[in-house]
N, C-alpha and C. Protein backbone atom coordinates (compact mmCIF):
# COMPACT_ATOMS: atom_id res chain seq x y z
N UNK A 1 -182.32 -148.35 17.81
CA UNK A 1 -183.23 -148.35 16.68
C UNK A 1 -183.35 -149.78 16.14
N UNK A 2 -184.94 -150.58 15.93
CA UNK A 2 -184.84 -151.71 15.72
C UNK A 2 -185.25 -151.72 14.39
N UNK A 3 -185.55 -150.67 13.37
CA UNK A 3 -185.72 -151.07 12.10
C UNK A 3 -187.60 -151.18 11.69
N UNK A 4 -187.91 -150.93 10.55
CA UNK A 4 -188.83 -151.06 10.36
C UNK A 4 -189.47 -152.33 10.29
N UNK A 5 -188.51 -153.40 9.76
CA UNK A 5 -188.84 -154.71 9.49
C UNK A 5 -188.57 -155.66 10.75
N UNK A 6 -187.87 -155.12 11.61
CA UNK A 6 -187.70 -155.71 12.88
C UNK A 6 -189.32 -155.67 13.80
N UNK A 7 -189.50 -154.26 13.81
CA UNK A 7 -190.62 -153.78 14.39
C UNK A 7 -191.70 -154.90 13.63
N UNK A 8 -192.04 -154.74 12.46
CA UNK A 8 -192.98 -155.18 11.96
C UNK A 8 -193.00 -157.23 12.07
N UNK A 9 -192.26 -157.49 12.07
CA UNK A 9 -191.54 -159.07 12.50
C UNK A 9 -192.07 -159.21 14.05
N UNK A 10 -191.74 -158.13 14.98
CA UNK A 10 -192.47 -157.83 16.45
C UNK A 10 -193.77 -158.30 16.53
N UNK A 11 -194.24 -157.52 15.98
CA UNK A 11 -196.09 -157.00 16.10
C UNK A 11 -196.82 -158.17 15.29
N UNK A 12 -196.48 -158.82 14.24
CA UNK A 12 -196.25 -159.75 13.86
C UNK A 12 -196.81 -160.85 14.65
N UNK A 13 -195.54 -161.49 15.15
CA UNK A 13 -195.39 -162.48 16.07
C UNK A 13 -195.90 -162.12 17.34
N UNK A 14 -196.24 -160.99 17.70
CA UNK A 14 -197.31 -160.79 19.49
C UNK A 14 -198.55 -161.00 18.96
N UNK A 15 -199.20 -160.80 17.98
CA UNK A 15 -200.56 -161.07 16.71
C UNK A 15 -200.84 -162.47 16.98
N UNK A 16 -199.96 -163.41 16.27
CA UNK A 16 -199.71 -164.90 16.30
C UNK A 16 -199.85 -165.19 17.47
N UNK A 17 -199.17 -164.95 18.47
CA UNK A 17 -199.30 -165.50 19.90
C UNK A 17 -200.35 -165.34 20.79
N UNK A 18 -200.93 -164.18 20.58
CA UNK A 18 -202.01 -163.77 21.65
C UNK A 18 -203.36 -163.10 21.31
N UNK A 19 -203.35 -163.54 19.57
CA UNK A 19 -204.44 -162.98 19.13
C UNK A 19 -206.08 -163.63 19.80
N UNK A 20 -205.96 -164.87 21.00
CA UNK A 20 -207.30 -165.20 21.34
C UNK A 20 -206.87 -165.61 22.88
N UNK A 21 -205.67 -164.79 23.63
CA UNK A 21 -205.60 -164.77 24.81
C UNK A 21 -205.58 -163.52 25.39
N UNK A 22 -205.24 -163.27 25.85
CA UNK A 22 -205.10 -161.68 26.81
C UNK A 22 -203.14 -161.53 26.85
N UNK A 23 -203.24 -160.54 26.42
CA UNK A 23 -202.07 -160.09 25.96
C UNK A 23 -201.30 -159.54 27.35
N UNK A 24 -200.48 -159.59 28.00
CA UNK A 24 -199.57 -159.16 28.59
C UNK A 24 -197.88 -158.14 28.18
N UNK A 25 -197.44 -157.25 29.02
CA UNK A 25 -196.39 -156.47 28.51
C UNK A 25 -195.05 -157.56 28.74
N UNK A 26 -194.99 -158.66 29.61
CA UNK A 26 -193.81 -159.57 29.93
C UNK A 26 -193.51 -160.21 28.22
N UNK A 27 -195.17 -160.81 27.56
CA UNK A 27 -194.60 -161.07 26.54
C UNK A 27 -194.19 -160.48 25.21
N UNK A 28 -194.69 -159.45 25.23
CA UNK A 28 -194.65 -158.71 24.35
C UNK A 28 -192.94 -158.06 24.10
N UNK A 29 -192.47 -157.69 25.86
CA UNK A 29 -190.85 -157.53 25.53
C UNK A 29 -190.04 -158.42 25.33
N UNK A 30 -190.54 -159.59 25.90
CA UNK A 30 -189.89 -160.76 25.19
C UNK A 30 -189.79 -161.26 24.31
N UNK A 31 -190.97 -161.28 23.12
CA UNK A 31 -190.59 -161.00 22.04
C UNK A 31 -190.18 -159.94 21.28
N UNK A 32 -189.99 -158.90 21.74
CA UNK A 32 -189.27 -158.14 20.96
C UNK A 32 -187.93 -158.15 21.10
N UNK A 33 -187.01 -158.70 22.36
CA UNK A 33 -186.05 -159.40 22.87
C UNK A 33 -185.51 -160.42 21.39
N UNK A 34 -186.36 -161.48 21.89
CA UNK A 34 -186.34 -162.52 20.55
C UNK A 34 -186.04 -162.27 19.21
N UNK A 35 -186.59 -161.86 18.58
CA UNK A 35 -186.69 -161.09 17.33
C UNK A 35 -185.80 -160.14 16.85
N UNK A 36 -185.76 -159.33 18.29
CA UNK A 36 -183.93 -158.23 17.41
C UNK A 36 -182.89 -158.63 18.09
N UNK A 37 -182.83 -160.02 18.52
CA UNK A 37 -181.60 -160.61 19.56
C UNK A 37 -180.82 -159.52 20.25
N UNK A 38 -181.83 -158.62 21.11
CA UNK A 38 -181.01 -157.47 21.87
C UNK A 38 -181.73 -157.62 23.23
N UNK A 39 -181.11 -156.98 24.42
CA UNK A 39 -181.52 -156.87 25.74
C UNK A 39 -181.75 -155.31 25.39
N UNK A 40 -183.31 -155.93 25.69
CA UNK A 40 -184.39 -154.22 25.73
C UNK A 40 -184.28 -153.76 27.08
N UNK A 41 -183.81 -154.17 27.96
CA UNK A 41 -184.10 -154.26 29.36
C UNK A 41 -184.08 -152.30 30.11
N UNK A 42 -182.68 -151.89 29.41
CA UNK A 42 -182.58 -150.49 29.42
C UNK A 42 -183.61 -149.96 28.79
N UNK A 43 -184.05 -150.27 27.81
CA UNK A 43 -185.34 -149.21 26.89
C UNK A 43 -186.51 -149.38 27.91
N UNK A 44 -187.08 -150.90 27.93
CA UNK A 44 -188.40 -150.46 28.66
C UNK A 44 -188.29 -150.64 30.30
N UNK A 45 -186.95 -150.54 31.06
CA UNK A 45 -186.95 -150.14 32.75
C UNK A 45 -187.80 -149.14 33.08
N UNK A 46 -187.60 -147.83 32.08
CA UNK A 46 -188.42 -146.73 32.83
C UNK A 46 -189.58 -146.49 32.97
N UNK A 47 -190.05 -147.39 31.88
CA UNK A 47 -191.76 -147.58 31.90
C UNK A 47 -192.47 -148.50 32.49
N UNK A 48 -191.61 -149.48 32.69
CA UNK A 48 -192.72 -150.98 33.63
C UNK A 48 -192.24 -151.20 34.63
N UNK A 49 -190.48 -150.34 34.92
CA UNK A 49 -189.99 -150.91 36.56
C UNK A 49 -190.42 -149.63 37.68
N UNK A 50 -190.97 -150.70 38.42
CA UNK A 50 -191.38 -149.44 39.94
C UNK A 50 -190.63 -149.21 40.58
């Protein structure tokens, strides 16, 4: 659980970064990585690893 203010600190900062590029999922977990200084790697494996 990353918190409401974590989350919102997230979405946030992917806004800032890619609001006039094309958004990708690499950066998006990476910043969410960043931001709650945790390895998401277990949360999102089951959804983006083939």
């Amino acid at each position: 659980h990353l918190g409401k203010e974590v989350m919102y600190e997230i979405l946030r900062r992917y806004y800032e970064e890619y609001k006039f590029e094309n958004a990708d999922i690499t950066g998006f977990i990476n910043i969410c990585e960043e931001v709650s200084e945790k390895d998401l790697s277990e949360f999102f494996s089951p959804y983006f690893d083939n």
